[in-house]
N, C-alpha and C. Protein backbone atom coordinates (compact mmCIF):
# COMPACT_ATOMS: atom_id res chain seq x y z
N UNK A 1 0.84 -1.18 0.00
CA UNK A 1 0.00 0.00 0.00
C UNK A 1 0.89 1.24 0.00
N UNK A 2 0.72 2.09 -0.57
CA UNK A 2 1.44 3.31 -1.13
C UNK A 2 0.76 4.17 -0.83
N UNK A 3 0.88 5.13 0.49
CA UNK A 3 0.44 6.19 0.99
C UNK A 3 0.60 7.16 0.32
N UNK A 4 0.04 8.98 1.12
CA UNK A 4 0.44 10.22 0.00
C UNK A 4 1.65 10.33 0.41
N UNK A 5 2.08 10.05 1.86
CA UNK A 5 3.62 10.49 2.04
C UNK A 5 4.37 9.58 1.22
N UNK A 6 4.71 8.16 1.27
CA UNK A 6 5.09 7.03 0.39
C UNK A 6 5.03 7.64 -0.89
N UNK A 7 4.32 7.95 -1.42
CA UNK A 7 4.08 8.62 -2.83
C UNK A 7 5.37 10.18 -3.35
N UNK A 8 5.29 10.92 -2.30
CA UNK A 8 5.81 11.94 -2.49
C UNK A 8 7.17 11.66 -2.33
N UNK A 9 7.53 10.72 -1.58
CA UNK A 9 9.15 10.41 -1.81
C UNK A 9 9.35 9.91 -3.00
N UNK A 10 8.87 8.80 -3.25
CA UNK A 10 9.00 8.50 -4.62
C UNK A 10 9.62 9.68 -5.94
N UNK A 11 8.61 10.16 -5.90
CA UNK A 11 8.18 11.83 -7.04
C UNK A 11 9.77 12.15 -6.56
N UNK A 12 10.02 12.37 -5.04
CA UNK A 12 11.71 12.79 -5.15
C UNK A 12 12.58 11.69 -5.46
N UNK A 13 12.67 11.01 -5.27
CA UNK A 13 13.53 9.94 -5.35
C UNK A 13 13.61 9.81 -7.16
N UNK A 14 12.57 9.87 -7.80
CA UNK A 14 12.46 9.26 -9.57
C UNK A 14 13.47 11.06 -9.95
N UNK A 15 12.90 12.15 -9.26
CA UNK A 15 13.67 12.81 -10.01
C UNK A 15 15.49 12.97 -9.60
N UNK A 16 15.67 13.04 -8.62
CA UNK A 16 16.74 12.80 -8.08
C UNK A 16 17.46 11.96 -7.01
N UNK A 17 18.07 10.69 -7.63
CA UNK A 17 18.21 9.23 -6.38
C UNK A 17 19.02 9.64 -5.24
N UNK A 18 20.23 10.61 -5.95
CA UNK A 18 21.21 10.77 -4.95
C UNK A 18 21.15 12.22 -3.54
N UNK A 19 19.79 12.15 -3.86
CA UNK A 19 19.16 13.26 -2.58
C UNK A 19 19.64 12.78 -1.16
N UNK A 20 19.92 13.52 -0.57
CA UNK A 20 20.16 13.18 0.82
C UNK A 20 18.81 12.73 1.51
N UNK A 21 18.90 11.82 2.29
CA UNK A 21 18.27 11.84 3.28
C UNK A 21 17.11 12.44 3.76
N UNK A 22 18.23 13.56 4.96
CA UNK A 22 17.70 14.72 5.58
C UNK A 22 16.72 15.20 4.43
N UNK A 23 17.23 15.75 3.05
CA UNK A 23 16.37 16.54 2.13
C UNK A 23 15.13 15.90 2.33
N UNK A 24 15.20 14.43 1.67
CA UNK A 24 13.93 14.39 1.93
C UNK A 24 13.06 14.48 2.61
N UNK A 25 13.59 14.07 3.79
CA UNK A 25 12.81 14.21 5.61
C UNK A 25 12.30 15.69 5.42
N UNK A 26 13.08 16.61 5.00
CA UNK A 26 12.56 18.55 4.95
C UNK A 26 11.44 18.18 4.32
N UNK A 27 11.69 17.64 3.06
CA UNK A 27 10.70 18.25 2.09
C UNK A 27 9.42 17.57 2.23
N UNK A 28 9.18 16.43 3.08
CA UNK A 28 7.95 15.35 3.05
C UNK A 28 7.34 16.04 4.58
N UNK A 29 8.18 16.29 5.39
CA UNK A 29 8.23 16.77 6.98
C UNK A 29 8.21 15.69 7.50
N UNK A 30 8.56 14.73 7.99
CA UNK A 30 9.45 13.55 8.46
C UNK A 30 10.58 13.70 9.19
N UNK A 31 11.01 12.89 10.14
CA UNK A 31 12.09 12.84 10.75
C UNK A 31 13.51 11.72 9.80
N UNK A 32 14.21 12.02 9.42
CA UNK A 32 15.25 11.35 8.74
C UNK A 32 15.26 9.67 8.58
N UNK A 33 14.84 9.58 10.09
CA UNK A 33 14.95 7.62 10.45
C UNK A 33 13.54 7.34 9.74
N UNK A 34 12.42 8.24 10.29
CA UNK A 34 11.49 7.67 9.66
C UNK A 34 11.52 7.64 7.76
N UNK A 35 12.01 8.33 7.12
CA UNK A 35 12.34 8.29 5.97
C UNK A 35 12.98 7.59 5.39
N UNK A 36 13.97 6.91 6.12
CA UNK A 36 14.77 5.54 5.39
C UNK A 36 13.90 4.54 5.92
N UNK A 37 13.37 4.61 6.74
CA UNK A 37 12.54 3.24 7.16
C UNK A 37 11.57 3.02 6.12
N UNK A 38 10.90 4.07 4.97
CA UNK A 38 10.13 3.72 4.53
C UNK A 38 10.29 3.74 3.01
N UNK A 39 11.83 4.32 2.95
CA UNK A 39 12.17 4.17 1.62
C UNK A 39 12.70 2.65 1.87
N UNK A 40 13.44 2.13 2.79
CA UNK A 40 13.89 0.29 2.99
C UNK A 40 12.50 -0.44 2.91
N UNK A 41 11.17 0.26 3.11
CA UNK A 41 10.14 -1.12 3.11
C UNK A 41 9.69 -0.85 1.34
N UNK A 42 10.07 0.52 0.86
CA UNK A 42 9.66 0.18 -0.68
C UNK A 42 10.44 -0.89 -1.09
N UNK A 43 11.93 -0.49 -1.36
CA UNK A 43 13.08 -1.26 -1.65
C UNK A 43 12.37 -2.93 -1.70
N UNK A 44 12.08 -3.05 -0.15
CA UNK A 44 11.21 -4.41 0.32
C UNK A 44 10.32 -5.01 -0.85
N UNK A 45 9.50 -4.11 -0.30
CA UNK A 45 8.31 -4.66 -1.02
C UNK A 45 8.39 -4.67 -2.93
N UNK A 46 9.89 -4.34 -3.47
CA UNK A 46 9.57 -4.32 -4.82
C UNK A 46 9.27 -3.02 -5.77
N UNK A 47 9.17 -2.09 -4.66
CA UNK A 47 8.63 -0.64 -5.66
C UNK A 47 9.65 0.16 -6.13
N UNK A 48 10.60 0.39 -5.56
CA UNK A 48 11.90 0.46 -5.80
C UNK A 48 12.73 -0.80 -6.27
N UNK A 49 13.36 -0.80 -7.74
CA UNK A 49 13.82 -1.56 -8.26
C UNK A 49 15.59 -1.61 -7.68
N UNK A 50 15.93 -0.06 -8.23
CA UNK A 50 16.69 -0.07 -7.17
C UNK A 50 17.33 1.34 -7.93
N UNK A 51 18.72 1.89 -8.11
CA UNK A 51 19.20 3.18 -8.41
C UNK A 51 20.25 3.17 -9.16
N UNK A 52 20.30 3.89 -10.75
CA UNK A 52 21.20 3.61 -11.14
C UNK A 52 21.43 5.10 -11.72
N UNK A 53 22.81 5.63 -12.13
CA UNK A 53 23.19 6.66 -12.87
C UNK A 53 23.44 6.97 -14.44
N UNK A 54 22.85 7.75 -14.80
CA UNK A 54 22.80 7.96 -16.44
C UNK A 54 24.19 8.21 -16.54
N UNK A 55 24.49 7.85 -17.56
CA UNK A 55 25.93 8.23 -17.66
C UNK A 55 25.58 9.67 -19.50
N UNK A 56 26.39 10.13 -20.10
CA UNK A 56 26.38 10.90 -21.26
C UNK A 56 27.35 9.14 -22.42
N UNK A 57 26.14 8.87 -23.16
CA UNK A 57 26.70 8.10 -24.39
C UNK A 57 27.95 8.77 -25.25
N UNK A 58 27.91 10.12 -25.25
CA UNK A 58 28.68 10.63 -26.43
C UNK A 58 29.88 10.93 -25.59
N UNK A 59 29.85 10.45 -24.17
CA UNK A 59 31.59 10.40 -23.22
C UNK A 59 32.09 9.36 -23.68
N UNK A 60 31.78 8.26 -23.65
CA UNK A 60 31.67 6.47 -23.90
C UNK A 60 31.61 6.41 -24.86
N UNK A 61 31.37 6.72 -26.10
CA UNK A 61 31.91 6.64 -27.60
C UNK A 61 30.32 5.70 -27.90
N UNK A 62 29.53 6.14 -27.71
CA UNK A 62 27.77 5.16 -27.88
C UNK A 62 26.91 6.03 -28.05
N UNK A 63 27.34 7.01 -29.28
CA UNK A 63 26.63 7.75 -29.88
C UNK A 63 25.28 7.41 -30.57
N UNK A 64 25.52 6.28 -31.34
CA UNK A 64 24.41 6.12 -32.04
C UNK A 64 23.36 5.31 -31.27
N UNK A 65 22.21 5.61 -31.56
CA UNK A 65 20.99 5.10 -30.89
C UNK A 65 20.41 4.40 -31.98
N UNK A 66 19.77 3.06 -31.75
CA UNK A 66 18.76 2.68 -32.60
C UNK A 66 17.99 1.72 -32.04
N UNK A 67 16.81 0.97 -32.49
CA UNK A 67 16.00 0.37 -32.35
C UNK A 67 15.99 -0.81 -32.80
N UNK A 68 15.90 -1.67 -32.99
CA UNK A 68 15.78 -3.20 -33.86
C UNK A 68 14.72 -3.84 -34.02
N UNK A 69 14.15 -4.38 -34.60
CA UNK A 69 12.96 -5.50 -34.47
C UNK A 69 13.22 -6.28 -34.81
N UNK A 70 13.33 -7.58 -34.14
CA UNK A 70 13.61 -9.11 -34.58
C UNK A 70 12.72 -9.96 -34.35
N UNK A 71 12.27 -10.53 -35.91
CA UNK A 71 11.23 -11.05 -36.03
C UNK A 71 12.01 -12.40 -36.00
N UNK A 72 11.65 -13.89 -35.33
CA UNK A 72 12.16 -14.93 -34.57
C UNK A 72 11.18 -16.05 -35.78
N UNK A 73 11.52 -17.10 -36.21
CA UNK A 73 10.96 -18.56 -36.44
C UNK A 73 9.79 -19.11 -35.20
N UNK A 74 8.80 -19.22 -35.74
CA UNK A 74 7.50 -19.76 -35.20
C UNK A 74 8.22 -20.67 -34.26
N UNK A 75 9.23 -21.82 -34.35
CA UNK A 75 9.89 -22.73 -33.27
C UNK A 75 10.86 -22.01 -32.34
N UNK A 76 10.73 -21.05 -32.17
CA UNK A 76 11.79 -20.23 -31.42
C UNK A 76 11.68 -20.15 -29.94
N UNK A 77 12.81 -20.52 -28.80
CA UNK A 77 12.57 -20.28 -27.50
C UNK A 77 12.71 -18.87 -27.27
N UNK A 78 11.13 -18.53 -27.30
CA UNK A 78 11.36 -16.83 -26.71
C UNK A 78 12.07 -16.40 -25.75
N UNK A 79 12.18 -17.19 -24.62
CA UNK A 79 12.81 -16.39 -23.22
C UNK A 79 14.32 -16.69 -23.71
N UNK A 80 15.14 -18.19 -24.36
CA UNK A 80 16.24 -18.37 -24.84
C UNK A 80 16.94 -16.89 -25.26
N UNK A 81 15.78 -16.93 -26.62
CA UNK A 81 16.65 -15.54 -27.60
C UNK A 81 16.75 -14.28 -26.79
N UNK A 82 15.83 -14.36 -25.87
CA UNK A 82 15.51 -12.73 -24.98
C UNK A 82 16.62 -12.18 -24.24
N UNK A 83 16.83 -13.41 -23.65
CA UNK A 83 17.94 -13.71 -22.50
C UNK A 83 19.65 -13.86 -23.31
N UNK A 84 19.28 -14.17 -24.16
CA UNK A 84 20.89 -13.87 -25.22
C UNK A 84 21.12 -12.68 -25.76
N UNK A 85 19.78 -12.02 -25.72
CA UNK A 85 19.83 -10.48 -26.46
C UNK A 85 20.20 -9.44 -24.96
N UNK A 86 19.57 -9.98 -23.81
CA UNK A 86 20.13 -9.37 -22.92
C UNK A 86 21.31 -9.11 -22.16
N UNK A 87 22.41 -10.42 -22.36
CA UNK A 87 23.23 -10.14 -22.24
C UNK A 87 24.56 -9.64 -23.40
N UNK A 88 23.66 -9.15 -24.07
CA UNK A 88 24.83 -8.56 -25.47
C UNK A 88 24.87 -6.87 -24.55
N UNK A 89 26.31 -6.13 -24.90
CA UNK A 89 26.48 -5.01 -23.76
C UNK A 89 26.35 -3.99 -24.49
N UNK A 90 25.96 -4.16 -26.41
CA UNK A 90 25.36 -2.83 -26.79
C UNK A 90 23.87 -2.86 -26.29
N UNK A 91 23.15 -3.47 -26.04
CA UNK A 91 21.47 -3.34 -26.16
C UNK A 91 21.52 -3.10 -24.61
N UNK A 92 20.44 -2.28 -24.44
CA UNK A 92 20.07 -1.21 -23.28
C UNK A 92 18.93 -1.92 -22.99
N UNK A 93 17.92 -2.21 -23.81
CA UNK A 93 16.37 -3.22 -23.48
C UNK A 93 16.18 -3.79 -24.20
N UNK A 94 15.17 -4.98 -23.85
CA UNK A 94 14.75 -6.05 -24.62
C UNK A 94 13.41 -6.42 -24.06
N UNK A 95 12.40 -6.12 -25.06
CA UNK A 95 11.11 -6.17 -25.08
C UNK A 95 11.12 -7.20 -26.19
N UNK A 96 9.76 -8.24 -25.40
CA UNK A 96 9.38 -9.23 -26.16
C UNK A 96 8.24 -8.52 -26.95
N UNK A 97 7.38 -8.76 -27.99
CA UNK A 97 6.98 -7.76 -28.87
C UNK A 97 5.74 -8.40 -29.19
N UNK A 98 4.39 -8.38 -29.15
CA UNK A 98 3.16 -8.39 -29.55
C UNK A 98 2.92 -8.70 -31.08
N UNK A 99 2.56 -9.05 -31.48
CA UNK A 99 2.02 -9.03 -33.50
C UNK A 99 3.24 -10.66 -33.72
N UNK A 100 3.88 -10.02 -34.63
CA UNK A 100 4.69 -11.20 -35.38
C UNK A 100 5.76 -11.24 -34.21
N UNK A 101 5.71 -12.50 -33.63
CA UNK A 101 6.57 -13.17 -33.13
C UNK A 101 8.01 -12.47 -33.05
N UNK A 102 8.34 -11.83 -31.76
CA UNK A 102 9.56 -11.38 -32.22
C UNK A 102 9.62 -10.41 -30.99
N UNK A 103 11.11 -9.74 -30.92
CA UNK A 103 11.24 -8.48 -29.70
C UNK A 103 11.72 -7.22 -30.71
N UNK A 104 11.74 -6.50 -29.61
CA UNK A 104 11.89 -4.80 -30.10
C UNK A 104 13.25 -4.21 -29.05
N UNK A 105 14.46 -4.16 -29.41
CA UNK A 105 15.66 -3.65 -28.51
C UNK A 105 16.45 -2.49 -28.90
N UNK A 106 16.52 -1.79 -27.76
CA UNK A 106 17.36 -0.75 -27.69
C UNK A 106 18.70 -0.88 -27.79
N UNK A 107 19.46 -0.33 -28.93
CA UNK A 107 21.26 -0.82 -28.92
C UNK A 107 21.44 1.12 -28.90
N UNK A 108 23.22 0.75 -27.93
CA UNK A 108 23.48 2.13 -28.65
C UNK A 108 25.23 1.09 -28.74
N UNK A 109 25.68 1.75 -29.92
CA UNK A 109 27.00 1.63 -30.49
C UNK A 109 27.52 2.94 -30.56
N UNK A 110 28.59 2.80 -31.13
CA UNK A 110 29.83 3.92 -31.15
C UNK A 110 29.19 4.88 -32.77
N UNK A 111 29.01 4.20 -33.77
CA UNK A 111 28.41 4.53 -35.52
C UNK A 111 27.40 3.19 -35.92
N UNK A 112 27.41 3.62 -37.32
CA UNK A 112 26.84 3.02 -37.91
C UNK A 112 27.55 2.08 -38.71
N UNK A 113 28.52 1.56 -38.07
CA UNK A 113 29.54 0.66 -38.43
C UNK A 113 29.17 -0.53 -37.50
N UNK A 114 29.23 0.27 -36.47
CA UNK A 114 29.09 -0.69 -34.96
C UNK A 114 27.80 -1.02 -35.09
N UNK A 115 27.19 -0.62 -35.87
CA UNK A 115 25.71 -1.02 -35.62
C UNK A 115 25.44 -2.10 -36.10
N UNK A 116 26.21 -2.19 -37.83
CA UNK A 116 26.36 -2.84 -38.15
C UNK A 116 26.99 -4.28 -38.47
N UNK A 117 27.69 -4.19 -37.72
CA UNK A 117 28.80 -5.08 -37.02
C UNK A 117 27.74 -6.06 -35.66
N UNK A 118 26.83 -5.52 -35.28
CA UNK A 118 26.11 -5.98 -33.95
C UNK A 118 24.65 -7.11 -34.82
N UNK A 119 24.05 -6.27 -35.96
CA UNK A 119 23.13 -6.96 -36.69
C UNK A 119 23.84 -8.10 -37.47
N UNK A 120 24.99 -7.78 -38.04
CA UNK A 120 25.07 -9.03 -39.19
C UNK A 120 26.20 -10.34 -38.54
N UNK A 121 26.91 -9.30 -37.73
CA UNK A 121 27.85 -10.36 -37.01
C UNK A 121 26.93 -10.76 -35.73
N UNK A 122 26.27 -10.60 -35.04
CA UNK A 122 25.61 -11.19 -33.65
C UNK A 122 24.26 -11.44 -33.88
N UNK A 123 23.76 -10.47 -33.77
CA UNK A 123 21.88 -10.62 -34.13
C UNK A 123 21.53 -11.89 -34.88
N UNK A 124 22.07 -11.49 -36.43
CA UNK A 124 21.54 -12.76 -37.16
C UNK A 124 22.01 -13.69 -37.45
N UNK A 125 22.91 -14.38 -36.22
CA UNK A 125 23.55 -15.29 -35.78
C UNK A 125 23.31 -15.86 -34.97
N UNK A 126 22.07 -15.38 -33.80
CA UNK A 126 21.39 -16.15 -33.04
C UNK A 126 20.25 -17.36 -33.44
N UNK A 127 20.33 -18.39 -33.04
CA UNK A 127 19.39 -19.10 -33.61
C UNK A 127 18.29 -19.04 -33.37
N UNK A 128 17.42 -19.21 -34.61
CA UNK A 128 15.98 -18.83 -34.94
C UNK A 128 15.70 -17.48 -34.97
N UNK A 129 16.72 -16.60 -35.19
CA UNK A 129 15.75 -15.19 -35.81
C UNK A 129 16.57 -15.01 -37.41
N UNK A 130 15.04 -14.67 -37.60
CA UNK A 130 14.11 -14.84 -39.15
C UNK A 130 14.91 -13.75 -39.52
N UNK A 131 14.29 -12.38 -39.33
CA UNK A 131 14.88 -11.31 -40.10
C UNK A 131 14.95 -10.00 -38.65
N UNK A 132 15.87 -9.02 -38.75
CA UNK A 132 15.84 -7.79 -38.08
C UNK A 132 15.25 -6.33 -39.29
N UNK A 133 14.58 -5.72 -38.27
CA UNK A 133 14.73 -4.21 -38.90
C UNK A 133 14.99 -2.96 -38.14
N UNK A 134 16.08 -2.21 -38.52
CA UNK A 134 16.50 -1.11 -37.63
C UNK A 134 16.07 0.18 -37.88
N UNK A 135 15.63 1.11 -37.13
CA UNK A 135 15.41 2.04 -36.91
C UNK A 135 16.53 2.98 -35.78
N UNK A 136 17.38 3.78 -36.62
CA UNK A 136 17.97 4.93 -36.25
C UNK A 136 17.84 5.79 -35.93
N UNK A 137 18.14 6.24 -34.93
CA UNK A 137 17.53 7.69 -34.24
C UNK A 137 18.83 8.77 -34.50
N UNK A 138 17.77 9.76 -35.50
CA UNK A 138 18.55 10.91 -35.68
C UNK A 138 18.90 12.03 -34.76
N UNK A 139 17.71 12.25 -33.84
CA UNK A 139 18.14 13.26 -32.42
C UNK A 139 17.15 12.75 -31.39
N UNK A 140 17.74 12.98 -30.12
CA UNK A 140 16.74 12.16 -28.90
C UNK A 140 16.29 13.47 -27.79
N UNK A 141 14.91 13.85 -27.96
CA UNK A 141 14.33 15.06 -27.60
C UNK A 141 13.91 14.47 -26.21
N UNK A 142 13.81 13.15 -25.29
CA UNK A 142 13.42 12.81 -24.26
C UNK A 142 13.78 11.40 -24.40
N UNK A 143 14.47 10.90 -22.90
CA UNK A 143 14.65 9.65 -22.55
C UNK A 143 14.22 9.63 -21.19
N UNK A 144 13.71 8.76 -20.56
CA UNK A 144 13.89 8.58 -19.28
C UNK A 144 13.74 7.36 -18.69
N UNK A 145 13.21 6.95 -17.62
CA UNK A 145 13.12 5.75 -16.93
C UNK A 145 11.97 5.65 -15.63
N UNK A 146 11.57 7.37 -15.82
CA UNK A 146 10.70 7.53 -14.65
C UNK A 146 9.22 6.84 -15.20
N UNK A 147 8.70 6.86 -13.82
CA UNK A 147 7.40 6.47 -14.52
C UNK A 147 6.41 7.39 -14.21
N UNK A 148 5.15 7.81 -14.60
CA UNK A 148 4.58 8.96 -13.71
C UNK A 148 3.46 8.37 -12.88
N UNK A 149 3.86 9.49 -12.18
CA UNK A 149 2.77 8.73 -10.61
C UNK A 149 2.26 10.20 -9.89
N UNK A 150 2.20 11.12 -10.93
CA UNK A 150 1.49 12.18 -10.50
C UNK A 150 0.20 11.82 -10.01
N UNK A 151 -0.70 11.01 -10.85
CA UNK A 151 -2.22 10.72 -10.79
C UNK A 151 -2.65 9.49 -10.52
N UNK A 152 -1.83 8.92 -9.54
CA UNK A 152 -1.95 7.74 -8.47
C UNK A 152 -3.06 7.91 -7.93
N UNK A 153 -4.67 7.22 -7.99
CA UNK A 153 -5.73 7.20 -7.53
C UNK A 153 -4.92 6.46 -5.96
N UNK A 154 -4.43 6.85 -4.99
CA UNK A 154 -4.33 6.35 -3.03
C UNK A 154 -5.59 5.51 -2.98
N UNK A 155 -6.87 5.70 -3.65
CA UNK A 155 -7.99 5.27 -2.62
C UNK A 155 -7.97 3.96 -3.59
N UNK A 156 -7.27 3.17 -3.83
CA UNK A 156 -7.98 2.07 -4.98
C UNK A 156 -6.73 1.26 -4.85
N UNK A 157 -5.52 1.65 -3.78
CA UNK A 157 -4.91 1.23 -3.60
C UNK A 157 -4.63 -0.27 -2.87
C-alpha cells in the first residue's frame, strides 16, 4: 500500500536518487529515520527496483541510438533468444513484442559501423531469428526511466 507520504518520496527519489536523506525528511516533513525506514520497506516490497546513474553516451563513444525489431521462427525459445539479447552489452532493453513473433531492442554503439557489425555479425547469428529491422535515431528530444505517478488514484490502492 502506497500512501500520500510514500508517494511523495518517490516523485523525489524518480527525479533525483542521490538526494540526501535529511532533504527528503525537509521536504515530506518527516524525521530522517522515519524516511529511510520507509524508503527500505519500498526497496522491500519491490517498488523500488533499485538506483542507477545515467551516464552521457557521447563520453563512452555510444553515440548512435537505434532500435531493432527481430522477427524470430514460429519454433523459437522466446525467453532463450531474450535472455541472449540481454546479455549482449550494446542493447540497453529487450522487449518481447506483440504481433509477429519477435522483440523490439534498444542498442546504442559507437556509428553506424558498430551497428552494423552488432546486426550481421551477432543478431543474425542467433538461432531462430528470421529477419531484423533497424530504426535509427537521428536526435533524442526525451529519454527517461521515470514512470509517472502524478495521478496515483491512493484510494484504490
Amino acid at each position: 500500500m502506497i500512501d500520500e507520504i510514500s508517494l511523495k518520496i518517490l516523485k523525489i527519489l524518480q527525479k533525483k536518487a542521490r538526494i540526501p536523506n535529511v532533504e527528503v525528511a525537509r521536504q515530506v516533513g518527516m524525521a530522517p529515520s522515519a524516511v529511510l525506514e520507509r524508503i527500505r520497506k519500498l526497496e522491500k516490497q519491490g517498488i523500488i527496483d533499485g538506483y542507477e546513474v545515467r551516464l552521457n553516451p557521447n563520453r563512452f563513444k555510444r553515440q548512435q541510438l537505434a532500435f531493432v525489431t527481430i522477427t524470430t521462427e514460429p519454433q523459437a525459445d522466446i525467453p532463450s533468444i531474450g535472455n541472449k539479447l540481454a546479455q549482449l552489452s550494446e542493447v540497453q532493453e529487450v522487449h518481447h513484442i506483440a504481433g509477429q513473433d519477435g522483440f523490439l531492442i534498444k542498442v546504442r554503439v559507437a556509428d553506424t559501423e558498430a551497428l552494423g557489425k552488432l546486426i550481421h555479425q551477432t543478431l543474425n547469428h542467433i538461432q531462430h531469428v528470421k529477419t531484423t529491422c533497424t530504426t535509427i535515431t537521428m536526435s533524442t528530444y526525451k529519454e527517461t526511466a521515470q514512470i509517472p505517478i502524478d495521478h496515483i488514484d491512493l484510494e484504490s490502492k
